[in-house]
PDB file of N, CA and C in Angstrom:
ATOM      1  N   UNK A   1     -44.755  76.297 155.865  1.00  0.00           N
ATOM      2  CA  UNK A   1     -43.437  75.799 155.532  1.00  0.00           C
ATOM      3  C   UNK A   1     -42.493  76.987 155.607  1.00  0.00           C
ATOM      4  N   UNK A   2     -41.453  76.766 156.420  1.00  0.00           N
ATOM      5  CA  UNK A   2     -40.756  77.807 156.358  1.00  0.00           C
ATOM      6  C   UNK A   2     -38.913  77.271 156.674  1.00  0.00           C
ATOM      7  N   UNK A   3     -38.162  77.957 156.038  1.00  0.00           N
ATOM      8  CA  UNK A   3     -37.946  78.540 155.126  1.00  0.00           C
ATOM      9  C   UNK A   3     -38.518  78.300 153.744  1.00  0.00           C
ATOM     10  N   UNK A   4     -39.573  79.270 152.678  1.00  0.00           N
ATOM     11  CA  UNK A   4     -40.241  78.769 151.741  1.00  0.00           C
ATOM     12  C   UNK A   4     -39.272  78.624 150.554  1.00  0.00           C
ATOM     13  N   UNK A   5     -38.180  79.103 150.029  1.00  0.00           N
ATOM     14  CA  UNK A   5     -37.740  79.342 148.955  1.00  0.00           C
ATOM     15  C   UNK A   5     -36.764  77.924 149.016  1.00  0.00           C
ATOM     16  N   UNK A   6     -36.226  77.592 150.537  1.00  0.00           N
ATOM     17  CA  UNK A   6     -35.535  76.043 150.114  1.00  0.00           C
ATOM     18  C   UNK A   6     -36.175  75.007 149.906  1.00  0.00           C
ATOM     19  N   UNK A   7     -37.794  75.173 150.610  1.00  0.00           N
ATOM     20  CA  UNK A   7     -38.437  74.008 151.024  1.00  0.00           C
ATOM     21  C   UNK A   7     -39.541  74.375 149.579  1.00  0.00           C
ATOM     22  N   UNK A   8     -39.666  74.568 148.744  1.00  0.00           N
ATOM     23  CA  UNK A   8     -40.392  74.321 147.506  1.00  0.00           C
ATOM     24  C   UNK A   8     -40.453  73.120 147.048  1.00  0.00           C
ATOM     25  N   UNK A   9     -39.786  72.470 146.853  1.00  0.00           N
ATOM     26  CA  UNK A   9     -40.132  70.781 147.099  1.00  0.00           C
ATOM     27  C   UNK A   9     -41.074  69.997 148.094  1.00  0.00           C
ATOM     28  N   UNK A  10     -40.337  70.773 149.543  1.00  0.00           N
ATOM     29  CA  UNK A  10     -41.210  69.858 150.421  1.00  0.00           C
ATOM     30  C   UNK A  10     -42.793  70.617 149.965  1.00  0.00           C
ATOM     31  N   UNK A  11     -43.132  71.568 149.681  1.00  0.00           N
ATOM     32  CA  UNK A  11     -44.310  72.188 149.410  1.00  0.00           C
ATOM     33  C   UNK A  11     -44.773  71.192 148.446  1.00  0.00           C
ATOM     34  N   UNK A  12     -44.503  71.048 147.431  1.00  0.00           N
ATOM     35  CA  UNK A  12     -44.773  70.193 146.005  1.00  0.00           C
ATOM     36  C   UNK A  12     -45.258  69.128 146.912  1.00  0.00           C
ATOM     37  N   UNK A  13     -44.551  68.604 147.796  1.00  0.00           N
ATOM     38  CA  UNK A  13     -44.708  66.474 148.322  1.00  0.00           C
ATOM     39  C   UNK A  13     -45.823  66.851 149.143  1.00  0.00           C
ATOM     40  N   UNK A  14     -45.866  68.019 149.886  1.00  0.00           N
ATOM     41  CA  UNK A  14     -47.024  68.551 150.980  1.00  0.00           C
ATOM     42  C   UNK A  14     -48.624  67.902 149.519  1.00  0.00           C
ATOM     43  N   UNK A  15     -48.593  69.215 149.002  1.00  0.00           N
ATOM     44  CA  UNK A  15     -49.523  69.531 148.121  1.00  0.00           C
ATOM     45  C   UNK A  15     -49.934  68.111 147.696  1.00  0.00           C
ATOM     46  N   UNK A  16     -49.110  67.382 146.818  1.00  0.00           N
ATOM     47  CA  UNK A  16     -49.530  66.332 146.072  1.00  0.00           C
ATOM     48  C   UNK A  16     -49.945  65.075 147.407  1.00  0.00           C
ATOM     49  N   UNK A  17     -49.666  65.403 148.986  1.00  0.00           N
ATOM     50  CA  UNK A  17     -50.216  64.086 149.468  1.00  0.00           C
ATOM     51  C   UNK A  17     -50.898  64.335 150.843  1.00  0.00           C
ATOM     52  N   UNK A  18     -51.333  65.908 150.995  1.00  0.00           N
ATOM     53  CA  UNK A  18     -52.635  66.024 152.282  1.00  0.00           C
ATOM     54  C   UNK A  18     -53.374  66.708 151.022  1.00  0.00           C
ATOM     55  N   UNK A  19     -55.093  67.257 151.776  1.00  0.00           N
ATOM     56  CA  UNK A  19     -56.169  67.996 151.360  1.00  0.00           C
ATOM     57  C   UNK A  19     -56.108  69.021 152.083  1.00  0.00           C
ATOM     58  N   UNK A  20     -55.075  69.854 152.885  1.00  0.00           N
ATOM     59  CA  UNK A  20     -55.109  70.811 153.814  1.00  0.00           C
ATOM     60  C   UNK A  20     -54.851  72.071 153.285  1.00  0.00           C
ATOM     61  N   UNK A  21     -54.938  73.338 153.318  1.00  0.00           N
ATOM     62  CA  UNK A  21     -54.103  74.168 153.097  1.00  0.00           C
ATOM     63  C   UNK A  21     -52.409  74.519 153.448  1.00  0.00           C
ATOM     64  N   UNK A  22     -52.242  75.056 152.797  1.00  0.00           N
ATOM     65  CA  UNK A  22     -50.544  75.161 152.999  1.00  0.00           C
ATOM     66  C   UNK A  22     -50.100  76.798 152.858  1.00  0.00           C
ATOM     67  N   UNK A  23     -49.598  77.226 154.137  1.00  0.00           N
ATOM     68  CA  UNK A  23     -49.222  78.189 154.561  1.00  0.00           C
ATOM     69  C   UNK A  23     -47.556  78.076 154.057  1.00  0.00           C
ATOM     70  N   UNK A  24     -46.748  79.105 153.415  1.00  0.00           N
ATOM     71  CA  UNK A  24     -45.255  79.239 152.919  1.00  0.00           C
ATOM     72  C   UNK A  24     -45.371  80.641 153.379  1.00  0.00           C
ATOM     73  N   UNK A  25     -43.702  80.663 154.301  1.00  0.00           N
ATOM     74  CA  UNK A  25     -43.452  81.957 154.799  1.00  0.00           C
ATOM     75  C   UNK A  25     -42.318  82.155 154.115  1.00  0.00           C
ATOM     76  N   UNK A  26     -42.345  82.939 153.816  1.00  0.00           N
ATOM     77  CA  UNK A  26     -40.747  83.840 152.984  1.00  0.00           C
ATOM     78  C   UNK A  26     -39.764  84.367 154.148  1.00  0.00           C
ATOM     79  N   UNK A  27     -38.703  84.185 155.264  1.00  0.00           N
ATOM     80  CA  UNK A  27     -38.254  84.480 156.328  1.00  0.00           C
ATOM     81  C   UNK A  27     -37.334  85.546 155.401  1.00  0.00           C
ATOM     82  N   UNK A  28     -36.808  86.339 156.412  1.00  0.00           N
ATOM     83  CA  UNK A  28     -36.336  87.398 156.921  1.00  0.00           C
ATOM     84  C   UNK A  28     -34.648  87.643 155.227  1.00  0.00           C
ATOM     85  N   UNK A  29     -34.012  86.594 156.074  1.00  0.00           N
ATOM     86  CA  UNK A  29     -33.023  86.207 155.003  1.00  0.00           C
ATOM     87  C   UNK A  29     -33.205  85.770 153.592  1.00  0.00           C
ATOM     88  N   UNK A  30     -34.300  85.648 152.897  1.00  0.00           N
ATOM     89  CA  UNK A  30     -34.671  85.871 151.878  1.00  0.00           C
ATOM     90  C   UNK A  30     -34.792  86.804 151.180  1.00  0.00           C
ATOM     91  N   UNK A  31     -35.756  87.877 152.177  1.00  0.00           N
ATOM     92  CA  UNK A  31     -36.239  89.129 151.522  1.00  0.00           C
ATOM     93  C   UNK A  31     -34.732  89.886 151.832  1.00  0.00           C
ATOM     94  N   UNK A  32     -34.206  89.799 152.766  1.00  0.00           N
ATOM     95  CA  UNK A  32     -32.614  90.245 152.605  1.00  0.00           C
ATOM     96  C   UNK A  32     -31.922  90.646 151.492  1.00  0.00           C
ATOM     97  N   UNK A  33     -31.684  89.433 151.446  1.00  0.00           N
ATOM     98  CA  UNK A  33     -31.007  88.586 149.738  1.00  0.00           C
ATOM     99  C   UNK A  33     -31.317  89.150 148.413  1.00  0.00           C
ATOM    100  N   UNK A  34     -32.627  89.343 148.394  1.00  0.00           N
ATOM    101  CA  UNK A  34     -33.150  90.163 147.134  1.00  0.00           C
ATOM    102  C   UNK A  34     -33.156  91.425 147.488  1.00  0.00           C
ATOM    103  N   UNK A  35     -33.130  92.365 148.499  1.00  0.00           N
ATOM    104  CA  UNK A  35     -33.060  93.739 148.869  1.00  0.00           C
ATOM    105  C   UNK A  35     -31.621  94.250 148.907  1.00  0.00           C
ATOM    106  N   UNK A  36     -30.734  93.069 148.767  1.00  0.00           N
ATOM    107  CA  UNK A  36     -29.318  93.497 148.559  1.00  0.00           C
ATOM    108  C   UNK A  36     -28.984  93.203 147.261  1.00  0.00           C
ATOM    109  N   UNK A  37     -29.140  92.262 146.869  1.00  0.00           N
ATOM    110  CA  UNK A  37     -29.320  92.018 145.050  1.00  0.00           C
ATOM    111  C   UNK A  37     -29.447  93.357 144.625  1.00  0.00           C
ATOM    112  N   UNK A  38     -30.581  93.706 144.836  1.00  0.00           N
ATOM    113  CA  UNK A  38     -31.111  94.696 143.658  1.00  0.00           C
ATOM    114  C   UNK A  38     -30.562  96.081 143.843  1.00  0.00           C
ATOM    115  N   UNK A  39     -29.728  96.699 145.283  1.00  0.00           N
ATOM    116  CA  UNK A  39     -29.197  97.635 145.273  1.00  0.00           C
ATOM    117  C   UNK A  39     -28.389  97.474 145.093  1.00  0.00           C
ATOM    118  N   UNK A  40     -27.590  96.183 144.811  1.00  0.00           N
ATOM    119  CA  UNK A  40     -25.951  96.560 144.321  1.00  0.00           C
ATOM    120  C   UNK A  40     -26.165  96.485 142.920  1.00  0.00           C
ATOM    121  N   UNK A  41     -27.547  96.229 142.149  1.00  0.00           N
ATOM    122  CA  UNK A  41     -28.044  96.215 140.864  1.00  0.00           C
ATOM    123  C   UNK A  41     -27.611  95.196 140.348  1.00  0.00           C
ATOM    124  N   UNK A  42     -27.474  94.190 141.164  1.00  0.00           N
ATOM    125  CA  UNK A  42     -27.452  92.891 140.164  1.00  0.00           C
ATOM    126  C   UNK A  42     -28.749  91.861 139.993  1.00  0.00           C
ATOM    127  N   UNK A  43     -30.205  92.245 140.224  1.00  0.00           N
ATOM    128  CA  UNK A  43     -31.008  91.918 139.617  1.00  0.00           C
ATOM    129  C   UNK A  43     -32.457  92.663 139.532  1.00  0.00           C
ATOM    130  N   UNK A  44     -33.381  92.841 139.272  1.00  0.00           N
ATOM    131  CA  UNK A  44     -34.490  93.935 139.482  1.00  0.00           C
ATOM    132  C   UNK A  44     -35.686  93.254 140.333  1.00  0.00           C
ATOM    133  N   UNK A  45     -35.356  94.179 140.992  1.00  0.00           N
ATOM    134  CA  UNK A  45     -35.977  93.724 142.450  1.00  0.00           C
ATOM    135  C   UNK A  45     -37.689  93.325 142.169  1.00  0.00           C
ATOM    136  N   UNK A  46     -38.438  93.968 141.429  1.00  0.00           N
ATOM    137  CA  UNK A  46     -39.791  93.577 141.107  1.00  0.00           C
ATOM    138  C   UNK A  46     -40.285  92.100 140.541  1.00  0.00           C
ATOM    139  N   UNK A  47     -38.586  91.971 139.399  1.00  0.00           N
ATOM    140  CA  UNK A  47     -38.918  90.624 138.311  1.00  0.00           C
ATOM    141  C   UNK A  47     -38.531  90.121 139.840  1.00  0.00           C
ATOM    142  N   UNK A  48     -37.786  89.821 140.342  1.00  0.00           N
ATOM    143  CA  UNK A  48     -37.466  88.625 141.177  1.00  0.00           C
ATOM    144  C   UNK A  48     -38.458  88.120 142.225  1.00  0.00           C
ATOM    145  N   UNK A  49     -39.277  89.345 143.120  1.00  0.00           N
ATOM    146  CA  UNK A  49     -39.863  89.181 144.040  1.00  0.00           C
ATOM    147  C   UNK A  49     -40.993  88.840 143.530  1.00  0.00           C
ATOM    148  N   UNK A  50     -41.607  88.937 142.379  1.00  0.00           N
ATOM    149  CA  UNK A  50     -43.034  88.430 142.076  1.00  0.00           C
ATOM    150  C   UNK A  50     -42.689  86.966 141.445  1.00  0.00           C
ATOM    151  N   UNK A  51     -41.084  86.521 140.855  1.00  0.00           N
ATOM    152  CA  UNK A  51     -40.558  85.095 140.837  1.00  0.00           C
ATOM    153  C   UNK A  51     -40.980  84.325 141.607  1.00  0.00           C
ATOM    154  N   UNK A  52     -40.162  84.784 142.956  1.00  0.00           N
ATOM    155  CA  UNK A  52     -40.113  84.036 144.331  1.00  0.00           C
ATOM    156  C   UNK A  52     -42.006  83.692 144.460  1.00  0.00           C
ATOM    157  N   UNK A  53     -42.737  84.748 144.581  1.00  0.00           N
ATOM    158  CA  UNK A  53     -44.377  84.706 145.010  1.00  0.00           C
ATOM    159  C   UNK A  53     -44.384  83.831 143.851  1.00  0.00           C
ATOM    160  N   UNK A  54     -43.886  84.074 142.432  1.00  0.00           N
ATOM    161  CA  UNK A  54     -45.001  82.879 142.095  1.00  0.00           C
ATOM    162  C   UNK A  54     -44.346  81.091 142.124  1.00  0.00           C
ATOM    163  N   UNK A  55     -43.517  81.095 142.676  1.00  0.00           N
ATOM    164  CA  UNK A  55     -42.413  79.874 142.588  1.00  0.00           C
ATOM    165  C   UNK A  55     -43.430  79.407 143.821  1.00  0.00           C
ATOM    166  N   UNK A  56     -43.696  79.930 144.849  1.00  0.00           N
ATOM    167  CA  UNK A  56     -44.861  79.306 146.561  1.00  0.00           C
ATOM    168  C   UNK A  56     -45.998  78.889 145.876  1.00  0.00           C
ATOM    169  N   UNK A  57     -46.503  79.862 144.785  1.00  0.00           N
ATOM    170  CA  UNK A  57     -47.999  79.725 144.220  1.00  0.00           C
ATOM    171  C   UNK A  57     -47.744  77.729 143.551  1.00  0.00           C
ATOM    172  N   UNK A  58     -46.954  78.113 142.480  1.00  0.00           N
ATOM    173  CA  UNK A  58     -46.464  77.188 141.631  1.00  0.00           C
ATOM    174  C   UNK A  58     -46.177  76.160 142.356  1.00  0.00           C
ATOM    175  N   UNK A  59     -45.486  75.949 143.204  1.00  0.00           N
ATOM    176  CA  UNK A  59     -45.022  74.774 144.324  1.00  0.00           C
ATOM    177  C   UNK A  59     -46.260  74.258 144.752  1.00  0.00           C
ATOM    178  N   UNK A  60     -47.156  74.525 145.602  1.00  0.00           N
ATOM    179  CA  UNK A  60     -48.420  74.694 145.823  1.00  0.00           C
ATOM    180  C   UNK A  60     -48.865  75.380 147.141  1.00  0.00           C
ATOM    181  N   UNK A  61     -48.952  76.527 147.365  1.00  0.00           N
ATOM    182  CA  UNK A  61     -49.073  77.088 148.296  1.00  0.00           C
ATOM    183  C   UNK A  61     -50.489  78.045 148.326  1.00  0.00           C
ATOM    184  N   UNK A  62     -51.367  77.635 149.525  1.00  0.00           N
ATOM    185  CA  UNK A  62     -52.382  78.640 149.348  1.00  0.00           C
ATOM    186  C   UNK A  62     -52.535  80.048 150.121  1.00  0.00           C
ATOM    187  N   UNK A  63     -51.266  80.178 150.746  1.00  0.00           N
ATOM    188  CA  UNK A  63     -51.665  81.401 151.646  1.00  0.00           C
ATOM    189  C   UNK A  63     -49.130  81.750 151.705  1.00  0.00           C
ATOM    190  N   UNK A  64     -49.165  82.978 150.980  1.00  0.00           N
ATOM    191  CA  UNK A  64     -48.134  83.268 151.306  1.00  0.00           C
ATOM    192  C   UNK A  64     -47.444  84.364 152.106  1.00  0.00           C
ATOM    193  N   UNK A  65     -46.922  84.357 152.999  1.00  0.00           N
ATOM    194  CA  UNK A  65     -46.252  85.566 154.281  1.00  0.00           C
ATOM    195  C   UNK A  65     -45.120  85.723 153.537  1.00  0.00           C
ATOM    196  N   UNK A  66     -45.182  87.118 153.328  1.00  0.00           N
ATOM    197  CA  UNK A  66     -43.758  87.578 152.462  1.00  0.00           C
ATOM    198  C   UNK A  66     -43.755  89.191 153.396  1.00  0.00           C
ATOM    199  N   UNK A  67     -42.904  89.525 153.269  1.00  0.00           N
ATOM    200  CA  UNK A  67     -42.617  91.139 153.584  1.00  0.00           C
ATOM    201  C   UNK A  67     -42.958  91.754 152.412  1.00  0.00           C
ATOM    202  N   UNK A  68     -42.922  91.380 151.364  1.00  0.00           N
ATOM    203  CA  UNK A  68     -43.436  92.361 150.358  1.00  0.00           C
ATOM    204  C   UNK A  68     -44.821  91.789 149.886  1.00  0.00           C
ATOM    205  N   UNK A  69     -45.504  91.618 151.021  1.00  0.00           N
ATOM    206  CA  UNK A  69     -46.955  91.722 150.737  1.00  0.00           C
ATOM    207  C   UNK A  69     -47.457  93.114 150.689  1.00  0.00           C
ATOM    208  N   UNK A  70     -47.421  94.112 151.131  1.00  0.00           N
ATOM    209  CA  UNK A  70     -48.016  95.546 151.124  1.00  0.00           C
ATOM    210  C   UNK A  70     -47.511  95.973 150.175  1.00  0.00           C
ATOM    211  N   UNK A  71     -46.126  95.723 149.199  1.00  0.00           N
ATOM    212  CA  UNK A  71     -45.961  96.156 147.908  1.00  0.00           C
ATOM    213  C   UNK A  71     -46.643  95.832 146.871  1.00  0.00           C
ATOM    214  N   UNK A  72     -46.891  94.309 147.093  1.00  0.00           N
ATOM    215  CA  UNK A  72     -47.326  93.845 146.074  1.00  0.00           C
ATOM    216  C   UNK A  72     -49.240  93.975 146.074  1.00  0.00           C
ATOM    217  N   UNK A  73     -49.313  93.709 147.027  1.00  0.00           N
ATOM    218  CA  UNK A  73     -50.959  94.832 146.873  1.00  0.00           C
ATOM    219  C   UNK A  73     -51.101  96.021 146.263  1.00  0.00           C
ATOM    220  N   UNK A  74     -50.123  96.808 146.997  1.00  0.00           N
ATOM    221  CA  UNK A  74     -50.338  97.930 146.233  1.00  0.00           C
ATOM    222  C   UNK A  74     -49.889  98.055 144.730  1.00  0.00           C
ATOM    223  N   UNK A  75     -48.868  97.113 144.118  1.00  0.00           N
ATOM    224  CA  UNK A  75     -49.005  96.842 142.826  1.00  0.00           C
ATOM    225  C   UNK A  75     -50.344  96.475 142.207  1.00  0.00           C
ATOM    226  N   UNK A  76     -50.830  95.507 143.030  1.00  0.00           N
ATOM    227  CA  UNK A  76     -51.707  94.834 142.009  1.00  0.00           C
ATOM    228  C   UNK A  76     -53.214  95.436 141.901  1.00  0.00           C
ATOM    229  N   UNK A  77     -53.334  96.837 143.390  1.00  0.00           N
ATOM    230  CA  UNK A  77     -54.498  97.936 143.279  1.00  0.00           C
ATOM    231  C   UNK A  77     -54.585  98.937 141.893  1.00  0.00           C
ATOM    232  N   UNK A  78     -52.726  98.602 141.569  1.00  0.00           N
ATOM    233  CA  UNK A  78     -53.000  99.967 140.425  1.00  0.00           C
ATOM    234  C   UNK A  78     -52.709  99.422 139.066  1.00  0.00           C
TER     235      UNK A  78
END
């Protein structure tokens, strides 16, 4: 599903009516959005981006493509 952050609903109607997995991509203009947020310091870039990941989880998503996948690994190694 992509764009994932508008289509969280359609994720929810996905989830509740196949048995398939569900792939949510986080596109380009998302991770934007929060990378400009947080340097003009109007929100903290960590609380939000692990929001967004868990808002795909929560929706129902089993596999998520984000750009801040290699951050968040490496968060969750240490």
């Amino acid at each position: 599903v992509k764009p994932g952050l508008a289509y969280l609903d359609i994720v929810r109607d996905l989830r509740n009516n196949i048995e398939v997995p569900i792939a949510v991509y986080q596109v380009s203009g998302e991770y934007a959005q929060l990378k400009a947020a947080a340097k003009l310091g109007l929100v903290d870039e960590n609380s939000l981006m692990y929001e967004q990941l868990i808002a795909f989880k929560r929706a129902g998503a089993n596999l998520i493509a984000s750009y801040f996948a290699k951050k968040v690994a490496e968060q969750l190694r240490s």
